[in-house]
Protein backbone atom coordinates (compact mmCIF):
# COMPACT_ATOMS: atom_id res chain seq x y z
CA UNK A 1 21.72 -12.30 -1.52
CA UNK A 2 19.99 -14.55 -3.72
CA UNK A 3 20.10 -14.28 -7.53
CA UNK A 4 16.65 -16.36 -8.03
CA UNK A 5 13.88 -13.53 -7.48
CA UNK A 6 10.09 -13.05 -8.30
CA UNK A 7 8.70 -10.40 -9.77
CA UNK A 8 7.06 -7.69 -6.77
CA UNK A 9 3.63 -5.70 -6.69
CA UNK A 10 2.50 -2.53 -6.62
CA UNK A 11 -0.76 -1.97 -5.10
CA UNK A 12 -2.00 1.79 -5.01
CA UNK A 13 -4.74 2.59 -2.48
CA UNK A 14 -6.57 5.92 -3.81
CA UNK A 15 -9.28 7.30 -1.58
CA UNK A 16 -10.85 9.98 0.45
CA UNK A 17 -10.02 9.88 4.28
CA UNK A 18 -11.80 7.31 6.53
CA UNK A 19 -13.26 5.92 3.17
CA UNK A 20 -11.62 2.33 3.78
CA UNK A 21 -8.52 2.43 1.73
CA UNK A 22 -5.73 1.58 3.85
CA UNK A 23 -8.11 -1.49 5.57
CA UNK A 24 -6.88 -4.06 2.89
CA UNK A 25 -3.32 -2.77 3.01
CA UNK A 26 -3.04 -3.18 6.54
CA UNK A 27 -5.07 -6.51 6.33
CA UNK A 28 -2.45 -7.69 4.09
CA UNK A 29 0.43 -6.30 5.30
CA UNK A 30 0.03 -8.19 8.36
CA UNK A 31 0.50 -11.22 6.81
CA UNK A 32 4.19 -10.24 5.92
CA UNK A 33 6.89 -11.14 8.43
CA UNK A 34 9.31 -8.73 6.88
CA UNK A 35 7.50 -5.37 6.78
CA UNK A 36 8.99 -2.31 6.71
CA UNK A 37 6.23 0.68 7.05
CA UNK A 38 6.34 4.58 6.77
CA UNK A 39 3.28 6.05 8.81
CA UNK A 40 2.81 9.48 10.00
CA UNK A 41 0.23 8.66 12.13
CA UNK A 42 1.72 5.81 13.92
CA UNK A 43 -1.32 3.42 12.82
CA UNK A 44 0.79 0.71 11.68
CA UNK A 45 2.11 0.57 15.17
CA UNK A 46 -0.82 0.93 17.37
CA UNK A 47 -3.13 -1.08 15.12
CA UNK A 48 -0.99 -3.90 13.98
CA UNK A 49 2.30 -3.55 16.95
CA UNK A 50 4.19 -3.03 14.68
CA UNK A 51 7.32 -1.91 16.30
CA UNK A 52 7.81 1.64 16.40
CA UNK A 53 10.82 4.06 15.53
CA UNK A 54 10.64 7.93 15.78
CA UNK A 55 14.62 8.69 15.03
CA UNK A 56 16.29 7.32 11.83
CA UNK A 57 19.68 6.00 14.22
CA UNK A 58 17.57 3.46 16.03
CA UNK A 59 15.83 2.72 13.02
CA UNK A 60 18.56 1.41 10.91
CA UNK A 61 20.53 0.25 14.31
CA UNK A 62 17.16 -2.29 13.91
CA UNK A 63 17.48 -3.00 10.42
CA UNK A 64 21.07 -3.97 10.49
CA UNK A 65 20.31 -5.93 13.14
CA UNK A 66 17.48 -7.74 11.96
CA UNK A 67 19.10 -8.61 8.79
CA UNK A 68 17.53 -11.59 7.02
CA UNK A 69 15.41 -12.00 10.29
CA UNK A 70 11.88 -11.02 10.76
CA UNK A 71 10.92 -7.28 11.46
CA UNK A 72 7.33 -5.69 11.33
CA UNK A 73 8.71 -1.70 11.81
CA UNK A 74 6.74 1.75 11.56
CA UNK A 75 9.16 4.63 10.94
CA UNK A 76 7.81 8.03 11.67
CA UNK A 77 8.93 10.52 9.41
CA UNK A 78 9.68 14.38 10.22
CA UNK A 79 10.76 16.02 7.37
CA UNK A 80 10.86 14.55 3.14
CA UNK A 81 14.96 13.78 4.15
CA UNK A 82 13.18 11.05 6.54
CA UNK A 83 11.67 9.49 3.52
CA UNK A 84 14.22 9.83 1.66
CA UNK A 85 16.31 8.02 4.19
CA UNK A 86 13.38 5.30 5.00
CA UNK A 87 13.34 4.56 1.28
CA UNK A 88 16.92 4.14 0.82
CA UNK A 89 17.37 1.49 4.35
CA UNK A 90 13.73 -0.30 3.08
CA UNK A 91 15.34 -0.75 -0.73
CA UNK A 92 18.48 -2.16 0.77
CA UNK A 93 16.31 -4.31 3.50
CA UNK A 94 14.50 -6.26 0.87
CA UNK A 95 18.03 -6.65 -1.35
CA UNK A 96 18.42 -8.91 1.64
CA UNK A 97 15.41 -11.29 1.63
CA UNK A 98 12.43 -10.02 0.25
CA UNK A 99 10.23 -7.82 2.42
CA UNK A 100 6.66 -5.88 1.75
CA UNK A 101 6.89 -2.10 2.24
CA UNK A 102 4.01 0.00 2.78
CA UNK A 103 3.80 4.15 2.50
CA UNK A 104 0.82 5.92 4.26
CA UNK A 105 -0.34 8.99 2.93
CA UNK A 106 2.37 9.07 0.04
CA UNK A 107 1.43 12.73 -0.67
CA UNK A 108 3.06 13.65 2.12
CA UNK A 109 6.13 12.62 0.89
CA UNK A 110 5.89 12.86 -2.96
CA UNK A 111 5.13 15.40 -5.52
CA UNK A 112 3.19 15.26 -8.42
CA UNK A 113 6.49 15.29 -11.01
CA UNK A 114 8.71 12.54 -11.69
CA UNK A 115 9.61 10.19 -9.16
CA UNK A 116 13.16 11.27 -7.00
CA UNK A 117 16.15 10.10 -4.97
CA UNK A 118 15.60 7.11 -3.50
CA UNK A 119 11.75 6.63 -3.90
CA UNK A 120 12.85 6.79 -7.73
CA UNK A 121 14.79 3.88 -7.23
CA UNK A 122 12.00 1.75 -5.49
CA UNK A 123 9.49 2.30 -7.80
CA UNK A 124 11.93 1.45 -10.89
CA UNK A 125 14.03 -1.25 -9.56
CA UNK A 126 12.88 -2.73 -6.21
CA UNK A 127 10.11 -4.63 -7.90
CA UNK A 128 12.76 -6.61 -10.03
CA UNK A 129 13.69 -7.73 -6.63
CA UNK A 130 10.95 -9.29 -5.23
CA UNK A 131 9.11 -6.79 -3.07
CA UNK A 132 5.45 -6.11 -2.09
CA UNK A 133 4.50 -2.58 -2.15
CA UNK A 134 1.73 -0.84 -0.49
CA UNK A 135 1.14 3.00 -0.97
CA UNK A 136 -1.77 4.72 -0.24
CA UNK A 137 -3.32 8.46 -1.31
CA UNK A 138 -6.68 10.52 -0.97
CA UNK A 139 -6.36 12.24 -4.71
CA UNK A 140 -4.35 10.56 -7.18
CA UNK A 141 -3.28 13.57 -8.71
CA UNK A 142 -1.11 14.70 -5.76
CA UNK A 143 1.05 11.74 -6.32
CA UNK A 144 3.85 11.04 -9.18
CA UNK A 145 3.21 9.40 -12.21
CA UNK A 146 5.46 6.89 -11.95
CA UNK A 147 3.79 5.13 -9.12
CA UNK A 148 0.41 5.08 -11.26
CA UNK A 149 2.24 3.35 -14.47
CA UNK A 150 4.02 0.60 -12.37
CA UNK A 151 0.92 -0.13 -10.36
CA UNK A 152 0.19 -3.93 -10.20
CA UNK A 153 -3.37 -3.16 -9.18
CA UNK A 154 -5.24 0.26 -8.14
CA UNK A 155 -7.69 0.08 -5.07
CA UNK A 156 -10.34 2.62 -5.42
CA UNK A 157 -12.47 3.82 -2.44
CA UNK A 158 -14.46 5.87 -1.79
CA UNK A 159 -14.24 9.93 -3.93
CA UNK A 160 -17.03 13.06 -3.03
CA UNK A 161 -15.46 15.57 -5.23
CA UNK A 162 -16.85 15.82 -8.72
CA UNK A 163 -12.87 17.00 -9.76
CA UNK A 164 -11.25 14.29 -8.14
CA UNK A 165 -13.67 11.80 -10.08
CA UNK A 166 -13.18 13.35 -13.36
CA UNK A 167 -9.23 12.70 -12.74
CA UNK A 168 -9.61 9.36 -11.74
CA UNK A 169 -11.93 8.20 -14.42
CA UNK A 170 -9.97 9.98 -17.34
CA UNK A 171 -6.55 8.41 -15.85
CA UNK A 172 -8.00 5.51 -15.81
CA UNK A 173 -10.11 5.20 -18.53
CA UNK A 174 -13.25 3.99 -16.76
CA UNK A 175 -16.91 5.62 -16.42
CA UNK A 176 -17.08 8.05 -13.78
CA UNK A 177 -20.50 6.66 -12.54
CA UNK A 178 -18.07 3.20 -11.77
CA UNK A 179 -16.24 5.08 -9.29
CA UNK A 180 -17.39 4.43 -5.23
CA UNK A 181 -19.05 7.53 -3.45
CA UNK A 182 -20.03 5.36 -0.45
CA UNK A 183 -17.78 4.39 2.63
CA UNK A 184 -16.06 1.30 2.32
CA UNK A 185 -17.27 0.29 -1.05
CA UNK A 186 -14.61 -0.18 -3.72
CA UNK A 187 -13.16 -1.47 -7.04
CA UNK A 188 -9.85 -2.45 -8.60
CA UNK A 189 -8.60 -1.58 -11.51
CA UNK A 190 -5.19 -2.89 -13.45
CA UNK A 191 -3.98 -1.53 -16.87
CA UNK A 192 -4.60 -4.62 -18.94
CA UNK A 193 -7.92 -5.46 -17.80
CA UNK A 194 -9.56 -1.70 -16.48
CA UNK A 195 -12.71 -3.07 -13.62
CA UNK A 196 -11.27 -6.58 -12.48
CA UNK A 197 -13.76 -6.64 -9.67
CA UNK A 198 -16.22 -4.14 -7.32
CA UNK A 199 -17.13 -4.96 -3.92
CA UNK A 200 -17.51 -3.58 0.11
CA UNK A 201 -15.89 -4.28 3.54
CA UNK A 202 -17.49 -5.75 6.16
CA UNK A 203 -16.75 -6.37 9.76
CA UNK A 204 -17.35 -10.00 11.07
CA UNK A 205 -17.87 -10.58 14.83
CA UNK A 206 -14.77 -12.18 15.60
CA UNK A 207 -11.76 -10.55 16.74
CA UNK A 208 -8.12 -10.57 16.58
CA UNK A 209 -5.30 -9.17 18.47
CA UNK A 210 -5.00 -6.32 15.69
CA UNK A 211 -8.36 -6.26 14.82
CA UNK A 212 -10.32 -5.38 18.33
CA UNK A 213 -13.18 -3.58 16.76
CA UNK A 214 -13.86 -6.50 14.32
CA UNK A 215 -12.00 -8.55 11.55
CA UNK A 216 -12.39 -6.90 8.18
CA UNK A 217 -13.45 -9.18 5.77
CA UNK A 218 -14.10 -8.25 1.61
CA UNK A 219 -16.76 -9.03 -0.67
CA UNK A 220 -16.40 -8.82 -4.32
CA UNK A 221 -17.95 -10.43 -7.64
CA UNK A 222 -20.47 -11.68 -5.34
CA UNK A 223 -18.56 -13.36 -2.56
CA UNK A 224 -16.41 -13.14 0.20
CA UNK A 225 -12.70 -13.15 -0.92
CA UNK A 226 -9.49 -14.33 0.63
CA UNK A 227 -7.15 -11.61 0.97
CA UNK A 228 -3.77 -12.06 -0.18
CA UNK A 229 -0.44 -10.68 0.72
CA UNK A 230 -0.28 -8.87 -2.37
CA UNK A 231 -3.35 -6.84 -1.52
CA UNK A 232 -5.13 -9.06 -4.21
CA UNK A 233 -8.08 -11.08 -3.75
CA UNK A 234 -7.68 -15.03 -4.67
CA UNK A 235 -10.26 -15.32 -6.29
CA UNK A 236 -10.04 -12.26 -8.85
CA UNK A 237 -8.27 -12.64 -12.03
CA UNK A 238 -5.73 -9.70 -12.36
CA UNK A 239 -4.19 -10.25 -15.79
C-alpha cells in the first residue's frame, strides 16, 4: 500500500425519486476504473455493466482477486449485515489502490443516528485514504449526520414536500425558494461557500454504450460543464 495519498470526496445526492439525482453520480462514476457500488436495484449493473454480484462469497472471491486491478462491481444487498459486509470489503479495496464507491438509496441501509460498524469507519477514515464517494438519498433527514458534515459537496434535486424543504433549507442554511421543485433541475451546495452553482440536465443526441437513451450532459452558471470524477463540475469553484 502506498503511504503518499490524496485527500477523497464526499458527494451527497439528495432528491425525490426520478428527480435526476443519481444521473451525475452514475455519469461520474463511470469514469472510475476501480468502482465498487451498492445498488438495490441493480442499476449500476444494467445501466453502466457493471459487473454484478447477488451473494457476498463471490463478491469478495472478486475483490481478492482483482486486487490492485480494475473492477467496476454492483453488490446487491439483502439484509443491513450485507452492507455492513459491502462496507467493510469496499474500505479494505481502496486501502489497496484508491477506488470510488458509490451507495444507492443510503436510507436503506442507514439510520438517522450516528454513523455504525463499518459505514462509521468509511465516512471517518476512508477519505484520509484517497477515495471518491458517492451516496445518494430522497430526504436528507432519513440519513445520519455524519455523512452530511463530511460532505465535500451536496447535490440537490428536485423536493415536492413543503417538510422536506423546510429540512433542507434550515440544514443547510439556504432560502427555501433556492431549492429545485422541477425534474432534473439542481444546485450544489458545500459548507464553506452555501450555493456554488444552480443548473439542469439535458440529454444530447448522441449515444453511448451506457447511455442508450441519450448522453446526459449539465448546465450550470450559464454553460455546459465538464463533469468530473468527483461528481464536481470543472468549471465551478468549490472552496
Amino acid at each position: 500500500m502506498s503511504n503518499s495519498r490524496n485527500d477523497g470526496t464526499l458527494g451527497l445526492f439528495v432528491g425525490k425519486s426520478r428527480s435526476g439525482k443519481s444521473i451525475l453520480l452514475k455519469r461520474a462514476a463511470e469514469q472510475h476504473r476501480r468502482c465498487l457500488a451498492i445498488d438495490s436495484k441493480g442499476e449500476m449493473s444494467s445501466q453502466l455493466n457493471f459487473e454484478r454480484f447477488d451473494n457476498r462469497y463471490d463478491f469478495l472471491k472478486r475483490v481478492i482477486e482483482v486486487g490492485a486491478g480494475d473492477l467496476q462491481a454492483c453488490f446487491i444487498p439483502s439484509d443491513k449485515k450485507d452492507f455492513d459486509f459491502f462496507c467493510d470489503v469496499a474500505f479494505n479495496f481502496n486501502r489497496v489502490k484508491e477506488c470510488a464507491l458509490a451507495f444507492e438509496e443510503l436510507a436503506m441501509h442507514t439510520n438517522q443516528g450516528k454513523a455504525s460498524g463499518h459505514w462509521n469507519r468509511v465516512l471517518n477514515q476512508i477519505l484520509g485514504y484517497g477515495a471518491t464517494i458517492f451516496a445518494t438519498v430522497q430526504r436528507c433527514q432519513e440519513v445520519d449526520k455524519t455523512i452530511i458534515a463530511n460532505a465535500s459537496f451536496i447535490q440537490i434535486t428536485q423536493h415536492q414536500s413543503t417538510d422536506d424543504q423546510l429540512y433542507l433549507a434550515s440544514k443547510l442554511d439556504i432560502p427555501i425558494e433556492e431549492i429545485p421543485v422541477e425534474p432534473l433541475k439542481f444546485l450544489h451546495w458545500t459548507s464553506d461557500k452555501k450555493i456554488v452553482c444552480k443548473g439542469d440536465v439535458t440529454f444530447k443526441k448522441a449515444t453511448s454504450r451506457n447511455w442508450p437513451k441519450g448522453t446526459p450532459s449539465f448546465r450550470a452558471g450559464g454553460k455546459m460543464q465538464k463533469v468530473l470524477p468527483s461528481g464536481q463540475f470543472a468549471g465551478v469553484e468549490y472552496c
